[in-house]
N, C-alpha and C. Protein backbone atom coordinates (compact mmCIF):
# COMPACT_ATOMS: atom_id res chain seq x y z
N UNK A 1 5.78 0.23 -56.77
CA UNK A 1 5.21 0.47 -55.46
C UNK A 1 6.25 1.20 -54.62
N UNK A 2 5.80 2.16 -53.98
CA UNK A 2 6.82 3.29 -52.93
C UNK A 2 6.88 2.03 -51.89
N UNK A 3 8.30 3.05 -51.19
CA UNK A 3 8.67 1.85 -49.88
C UNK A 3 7.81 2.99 -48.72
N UNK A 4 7.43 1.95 -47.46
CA UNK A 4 6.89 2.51 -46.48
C UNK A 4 8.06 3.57 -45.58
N UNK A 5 9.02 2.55 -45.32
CA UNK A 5 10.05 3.23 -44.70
C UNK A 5 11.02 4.34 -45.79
N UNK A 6 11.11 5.32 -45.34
CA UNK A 6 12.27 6.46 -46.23
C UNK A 6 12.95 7.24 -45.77
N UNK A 7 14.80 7.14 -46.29
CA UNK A 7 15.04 7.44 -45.83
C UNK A 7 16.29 7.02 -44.71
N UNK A 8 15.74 5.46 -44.80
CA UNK A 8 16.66 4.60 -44.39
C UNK A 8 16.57 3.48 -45.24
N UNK A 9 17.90 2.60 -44.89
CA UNK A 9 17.97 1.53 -45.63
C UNK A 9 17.41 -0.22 -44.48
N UNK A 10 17.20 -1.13 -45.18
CA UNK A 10 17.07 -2.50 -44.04
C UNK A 10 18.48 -2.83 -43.61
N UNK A 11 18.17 -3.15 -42.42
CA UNK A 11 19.45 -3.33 -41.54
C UNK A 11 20.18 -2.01 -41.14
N UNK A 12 19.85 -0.76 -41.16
CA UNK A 12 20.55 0.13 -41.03
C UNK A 12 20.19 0.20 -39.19
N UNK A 13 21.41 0.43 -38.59
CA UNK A 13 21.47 0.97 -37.25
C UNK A 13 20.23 2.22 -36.84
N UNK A 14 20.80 2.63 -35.09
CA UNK A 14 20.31 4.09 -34.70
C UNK A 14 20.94 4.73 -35.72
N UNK A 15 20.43 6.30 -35.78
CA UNK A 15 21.05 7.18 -36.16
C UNK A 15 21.76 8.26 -35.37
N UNK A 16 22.02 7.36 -34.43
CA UNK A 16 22.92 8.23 -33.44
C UNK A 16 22.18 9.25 -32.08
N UNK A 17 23.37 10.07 -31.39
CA UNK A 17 22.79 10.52 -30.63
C UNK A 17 21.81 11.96 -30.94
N UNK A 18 22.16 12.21 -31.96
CA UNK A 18 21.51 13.81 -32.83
C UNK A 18 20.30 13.46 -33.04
N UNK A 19 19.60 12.07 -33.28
CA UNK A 19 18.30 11.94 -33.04
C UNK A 19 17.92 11.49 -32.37
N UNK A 20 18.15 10.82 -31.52
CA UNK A 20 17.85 10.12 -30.19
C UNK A 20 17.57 11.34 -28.56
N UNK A 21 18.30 12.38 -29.06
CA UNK A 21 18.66 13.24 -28.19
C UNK A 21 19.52 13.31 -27.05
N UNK A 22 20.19 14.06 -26.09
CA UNK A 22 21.59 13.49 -24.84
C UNK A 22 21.05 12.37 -23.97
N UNK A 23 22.06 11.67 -23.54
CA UNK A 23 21.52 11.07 -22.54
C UNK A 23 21.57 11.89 -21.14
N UNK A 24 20.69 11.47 -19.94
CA UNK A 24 20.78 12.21 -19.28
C UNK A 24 21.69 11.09 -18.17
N UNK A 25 22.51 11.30 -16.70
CA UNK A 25 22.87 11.03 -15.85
C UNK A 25 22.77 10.08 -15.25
N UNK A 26 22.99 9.00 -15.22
CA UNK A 26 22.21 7.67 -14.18
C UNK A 26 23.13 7.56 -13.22
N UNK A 27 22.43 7.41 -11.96
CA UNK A 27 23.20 7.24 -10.51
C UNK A 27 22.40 5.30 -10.27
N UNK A 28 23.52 4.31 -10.19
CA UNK A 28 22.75 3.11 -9.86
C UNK A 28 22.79 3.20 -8.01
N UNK A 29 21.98 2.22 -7.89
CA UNK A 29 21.81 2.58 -6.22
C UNK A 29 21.61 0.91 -5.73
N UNK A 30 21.92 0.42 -5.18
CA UNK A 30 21.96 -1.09 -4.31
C UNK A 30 21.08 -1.15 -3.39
N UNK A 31 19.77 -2.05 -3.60
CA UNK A 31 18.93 -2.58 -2.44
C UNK A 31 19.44 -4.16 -2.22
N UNK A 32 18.98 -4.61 -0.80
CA UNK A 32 19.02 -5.74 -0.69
C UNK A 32 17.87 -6.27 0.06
N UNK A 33 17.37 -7.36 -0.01
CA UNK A 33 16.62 -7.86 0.56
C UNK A 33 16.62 -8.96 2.05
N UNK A 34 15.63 -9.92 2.26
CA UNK A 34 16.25 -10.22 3.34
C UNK A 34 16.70 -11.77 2.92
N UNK A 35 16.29 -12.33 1.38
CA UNK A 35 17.20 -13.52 0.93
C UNK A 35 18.45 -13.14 0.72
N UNK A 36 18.91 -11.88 0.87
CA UNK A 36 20.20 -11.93 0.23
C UNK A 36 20.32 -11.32 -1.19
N UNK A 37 19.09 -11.28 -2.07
CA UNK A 37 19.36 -10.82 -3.19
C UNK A 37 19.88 -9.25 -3.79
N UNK A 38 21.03 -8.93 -4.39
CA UNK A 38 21.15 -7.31 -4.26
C UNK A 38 20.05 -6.95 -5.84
N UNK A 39 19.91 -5.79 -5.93
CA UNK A 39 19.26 -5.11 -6.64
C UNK A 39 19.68 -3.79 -7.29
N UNK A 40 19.54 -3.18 -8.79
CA UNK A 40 20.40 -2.08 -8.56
C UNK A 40 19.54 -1.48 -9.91
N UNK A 41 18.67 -0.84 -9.31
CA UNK A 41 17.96 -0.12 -10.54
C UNK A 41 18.70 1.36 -10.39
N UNK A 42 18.74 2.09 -11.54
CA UNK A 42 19.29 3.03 -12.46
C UNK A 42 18.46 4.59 -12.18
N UNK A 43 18.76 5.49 -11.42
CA UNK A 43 17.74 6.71 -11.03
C UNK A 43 18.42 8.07 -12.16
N UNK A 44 17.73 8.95 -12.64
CA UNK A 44 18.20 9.96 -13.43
C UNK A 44 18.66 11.30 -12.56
N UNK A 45 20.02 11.43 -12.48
CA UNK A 45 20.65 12.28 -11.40
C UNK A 45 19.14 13.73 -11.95
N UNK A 46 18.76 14.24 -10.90
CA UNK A 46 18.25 15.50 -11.14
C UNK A 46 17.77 15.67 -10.10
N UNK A 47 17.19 17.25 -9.41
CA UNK A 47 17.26 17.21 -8.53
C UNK A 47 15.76 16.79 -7.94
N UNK A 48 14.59 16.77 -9.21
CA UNK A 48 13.59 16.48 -8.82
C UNK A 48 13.45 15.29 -8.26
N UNK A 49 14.32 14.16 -9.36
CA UNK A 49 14.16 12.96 -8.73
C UNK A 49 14.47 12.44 -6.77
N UNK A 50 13.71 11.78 -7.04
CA UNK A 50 13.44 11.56 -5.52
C UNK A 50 13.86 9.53 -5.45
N UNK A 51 14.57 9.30 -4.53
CA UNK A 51 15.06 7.75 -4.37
C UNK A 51 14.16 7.61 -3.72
N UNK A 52 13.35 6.32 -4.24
CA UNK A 52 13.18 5.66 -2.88
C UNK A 52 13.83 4.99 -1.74
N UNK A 53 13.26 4.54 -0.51
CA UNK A 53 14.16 3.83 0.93
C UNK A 53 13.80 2.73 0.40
N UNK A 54 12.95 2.45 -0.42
CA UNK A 54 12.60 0.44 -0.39
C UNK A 54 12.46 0.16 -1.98
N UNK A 55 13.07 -1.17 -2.13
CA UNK A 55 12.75 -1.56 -3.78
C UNK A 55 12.66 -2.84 -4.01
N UNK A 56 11.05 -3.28 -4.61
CA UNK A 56 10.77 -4.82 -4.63
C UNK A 56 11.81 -5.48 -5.48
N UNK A 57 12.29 -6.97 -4.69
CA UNK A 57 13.20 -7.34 -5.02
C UNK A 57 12.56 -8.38 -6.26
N UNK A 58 12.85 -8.48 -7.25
CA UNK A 58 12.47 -8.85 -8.90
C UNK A 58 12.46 -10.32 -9.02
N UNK A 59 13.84 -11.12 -8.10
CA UNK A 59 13.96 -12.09 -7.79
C UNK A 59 12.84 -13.12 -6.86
N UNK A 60 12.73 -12.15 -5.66
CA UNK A 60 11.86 -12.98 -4.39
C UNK A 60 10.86 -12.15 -4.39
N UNK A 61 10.20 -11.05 -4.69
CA UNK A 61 9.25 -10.06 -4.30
C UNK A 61 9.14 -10.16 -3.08
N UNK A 62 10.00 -9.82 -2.14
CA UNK A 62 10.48 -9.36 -0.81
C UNK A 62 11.02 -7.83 -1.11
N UNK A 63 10.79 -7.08 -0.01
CA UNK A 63 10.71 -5.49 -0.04
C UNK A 63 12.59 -5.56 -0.11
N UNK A 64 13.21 -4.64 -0.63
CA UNK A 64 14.69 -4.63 -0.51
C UNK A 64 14.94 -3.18 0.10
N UNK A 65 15.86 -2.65 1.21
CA UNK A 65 16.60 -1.31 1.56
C UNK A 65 17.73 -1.11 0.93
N UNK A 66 18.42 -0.39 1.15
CA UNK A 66 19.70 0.27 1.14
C UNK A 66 20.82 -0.38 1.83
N UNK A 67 20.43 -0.90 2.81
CA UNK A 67 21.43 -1.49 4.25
C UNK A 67 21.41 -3.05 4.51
N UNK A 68 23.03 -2.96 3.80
CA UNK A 68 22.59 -4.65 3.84
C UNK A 68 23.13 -5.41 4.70
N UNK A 69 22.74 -4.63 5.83
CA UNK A 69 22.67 -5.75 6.95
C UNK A 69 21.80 -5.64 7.94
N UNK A 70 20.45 -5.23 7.36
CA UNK A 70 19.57 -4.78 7.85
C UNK A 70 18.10 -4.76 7.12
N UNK A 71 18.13 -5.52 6.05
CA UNK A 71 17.11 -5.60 5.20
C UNK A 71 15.82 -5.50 5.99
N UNK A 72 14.76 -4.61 4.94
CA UNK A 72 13.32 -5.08 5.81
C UNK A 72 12.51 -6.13 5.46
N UNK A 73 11.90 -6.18 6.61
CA UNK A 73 11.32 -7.89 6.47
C UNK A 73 10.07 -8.06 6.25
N UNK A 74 9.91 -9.43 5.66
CA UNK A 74 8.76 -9.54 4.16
C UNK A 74 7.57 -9.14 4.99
N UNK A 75 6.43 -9.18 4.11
CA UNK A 75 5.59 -8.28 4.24
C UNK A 75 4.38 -9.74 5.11
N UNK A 76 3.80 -9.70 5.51
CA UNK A 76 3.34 -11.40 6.68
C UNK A 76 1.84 -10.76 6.12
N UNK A 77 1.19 -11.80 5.27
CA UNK A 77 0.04 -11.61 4.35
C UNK A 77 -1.19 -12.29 5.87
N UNK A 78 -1.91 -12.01 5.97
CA UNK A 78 -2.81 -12.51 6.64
C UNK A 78 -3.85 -13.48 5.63
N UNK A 79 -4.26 -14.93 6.43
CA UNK A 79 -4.95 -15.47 5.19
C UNK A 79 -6.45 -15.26 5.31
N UNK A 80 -7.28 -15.40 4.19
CA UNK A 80 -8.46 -15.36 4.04
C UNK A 80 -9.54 -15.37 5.18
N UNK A 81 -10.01 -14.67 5.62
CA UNK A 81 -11.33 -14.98 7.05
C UNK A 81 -12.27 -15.59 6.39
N UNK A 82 -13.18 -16.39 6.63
CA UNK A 82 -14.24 -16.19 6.10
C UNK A 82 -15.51 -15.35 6.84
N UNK A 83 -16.81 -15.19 6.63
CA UNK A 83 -17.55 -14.73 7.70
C UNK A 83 -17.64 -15.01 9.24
N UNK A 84 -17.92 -16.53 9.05
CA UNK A 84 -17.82 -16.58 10.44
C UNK A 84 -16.65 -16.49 11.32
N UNK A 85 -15.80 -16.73 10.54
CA UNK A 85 -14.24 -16.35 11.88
C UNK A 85 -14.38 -14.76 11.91
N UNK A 86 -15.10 -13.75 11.43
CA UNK A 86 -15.51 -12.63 11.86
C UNK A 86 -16.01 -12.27 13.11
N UNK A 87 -17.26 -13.61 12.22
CA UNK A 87 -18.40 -13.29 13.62
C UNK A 87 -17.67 -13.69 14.55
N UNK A 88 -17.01 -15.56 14.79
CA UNK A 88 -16.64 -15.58 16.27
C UNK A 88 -15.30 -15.06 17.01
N UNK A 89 -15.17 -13.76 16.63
CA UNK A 89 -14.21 -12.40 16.92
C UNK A 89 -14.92 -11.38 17.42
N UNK A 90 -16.27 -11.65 17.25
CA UNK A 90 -16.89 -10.68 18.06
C UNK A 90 -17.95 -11.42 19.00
N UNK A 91 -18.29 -12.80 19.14
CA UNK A 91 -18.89 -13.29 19.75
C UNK A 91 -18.53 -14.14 20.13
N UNK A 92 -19.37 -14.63 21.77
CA UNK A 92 -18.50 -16.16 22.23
C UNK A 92 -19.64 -17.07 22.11
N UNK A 93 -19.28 -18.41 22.28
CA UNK A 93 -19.97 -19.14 21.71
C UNK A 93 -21.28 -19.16 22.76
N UNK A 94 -21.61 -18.53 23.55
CA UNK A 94 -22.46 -18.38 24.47
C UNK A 94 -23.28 -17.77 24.07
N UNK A 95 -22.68 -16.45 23.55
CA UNK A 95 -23.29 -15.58 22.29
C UNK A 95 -24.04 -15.89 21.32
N UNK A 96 -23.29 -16.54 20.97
CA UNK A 96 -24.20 -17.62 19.35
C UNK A 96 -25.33 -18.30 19.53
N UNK A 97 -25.31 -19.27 20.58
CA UNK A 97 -26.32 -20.22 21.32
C UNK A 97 -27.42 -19.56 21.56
N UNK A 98 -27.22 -18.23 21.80
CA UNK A 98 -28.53 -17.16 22.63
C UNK A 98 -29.17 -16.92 21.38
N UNK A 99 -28.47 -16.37 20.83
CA UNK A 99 -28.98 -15.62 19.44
C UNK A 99 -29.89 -16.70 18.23
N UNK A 100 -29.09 -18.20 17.88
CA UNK A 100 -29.40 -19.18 17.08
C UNK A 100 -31.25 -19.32 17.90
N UNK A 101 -30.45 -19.64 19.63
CA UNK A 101 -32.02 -19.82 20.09
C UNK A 101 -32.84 -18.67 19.64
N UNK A 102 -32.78 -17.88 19.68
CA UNK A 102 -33.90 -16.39 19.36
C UNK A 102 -34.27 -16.33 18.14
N UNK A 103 -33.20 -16.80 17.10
CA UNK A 103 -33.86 -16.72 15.55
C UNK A 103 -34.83 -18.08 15.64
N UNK A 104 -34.28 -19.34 15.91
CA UNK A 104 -35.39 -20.83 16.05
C UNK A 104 -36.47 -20.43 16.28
N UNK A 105 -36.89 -19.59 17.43
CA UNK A 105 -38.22 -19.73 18.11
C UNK A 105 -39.07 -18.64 17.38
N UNK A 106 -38.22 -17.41 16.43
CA UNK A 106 -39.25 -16.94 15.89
C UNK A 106 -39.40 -17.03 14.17
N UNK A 107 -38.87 -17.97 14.12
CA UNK A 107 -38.84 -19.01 12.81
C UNK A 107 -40.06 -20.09 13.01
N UNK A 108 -40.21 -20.57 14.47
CA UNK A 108 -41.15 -21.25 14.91
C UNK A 108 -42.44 -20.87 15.22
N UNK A 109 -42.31 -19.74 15.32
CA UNK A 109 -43.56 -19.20 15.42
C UNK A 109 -44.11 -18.87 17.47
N UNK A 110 -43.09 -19.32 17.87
CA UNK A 110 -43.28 -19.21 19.60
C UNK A 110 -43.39 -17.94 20.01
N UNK A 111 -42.56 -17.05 19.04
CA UNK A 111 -42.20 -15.44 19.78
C UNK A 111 -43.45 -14.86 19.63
N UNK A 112 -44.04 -14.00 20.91
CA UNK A 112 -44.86 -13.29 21.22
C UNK A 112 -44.96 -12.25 20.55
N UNK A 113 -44.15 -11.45 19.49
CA UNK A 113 -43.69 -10.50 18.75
C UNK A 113 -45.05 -9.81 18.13
């Protein structure tokens, strides 16, 4: 039976950089957050590349900057509404009372309609 692999042996390493191809440039860059945590992901010097100003911190998932004494601050999630804390954002309860009365009475059959 032929071997699948050929060409190489088991346990054999890379074959270096001639097949792998050059490496290119890494510039590391330091965010921090506002726990304190630093951060330091790896950018490929070129000129296309573009840094970002902010980098989620891996640790706290808090946003991290550049400036660490100045971190930006976490992101304040608003919680769930349901419908009616909608509605009574647009209505006062005076509002409601009028309206509940107006659906009753022609649920009841009173409205002249």
């Amino acid at each position: 039976m032929a071997s699948a692999i050929r060409g190489s042996r088991v346990g054999a390493g890379p074959m270096g950089e001639a097949e792998r191809g050059d490496s290119i440039a890494r510039a590391y860059v330091s965010y921090f957050c506002a726990n304190g945590h630093e951060v330091r992901p790896s950018f490929a010097v070129e000129e296309t590349v573009v840094i970002p100003a902010e980098w989620d911190c891996p640790k706290c998932g808090y946003p991290a900057g550049r400036d660490r004494n100045n971190p930006p601050s976490p992101i304040k999630n608003e919680p769930y509404k349901t419908h009616l804390a909608y509605v009574k954002e647009r209505r006062t309860d005076a509002e409601g009372e009028k309206i509940l009365e107006e659906a009753l009475r022609k649920l009841r059959g009173d409205d002249e309609d």
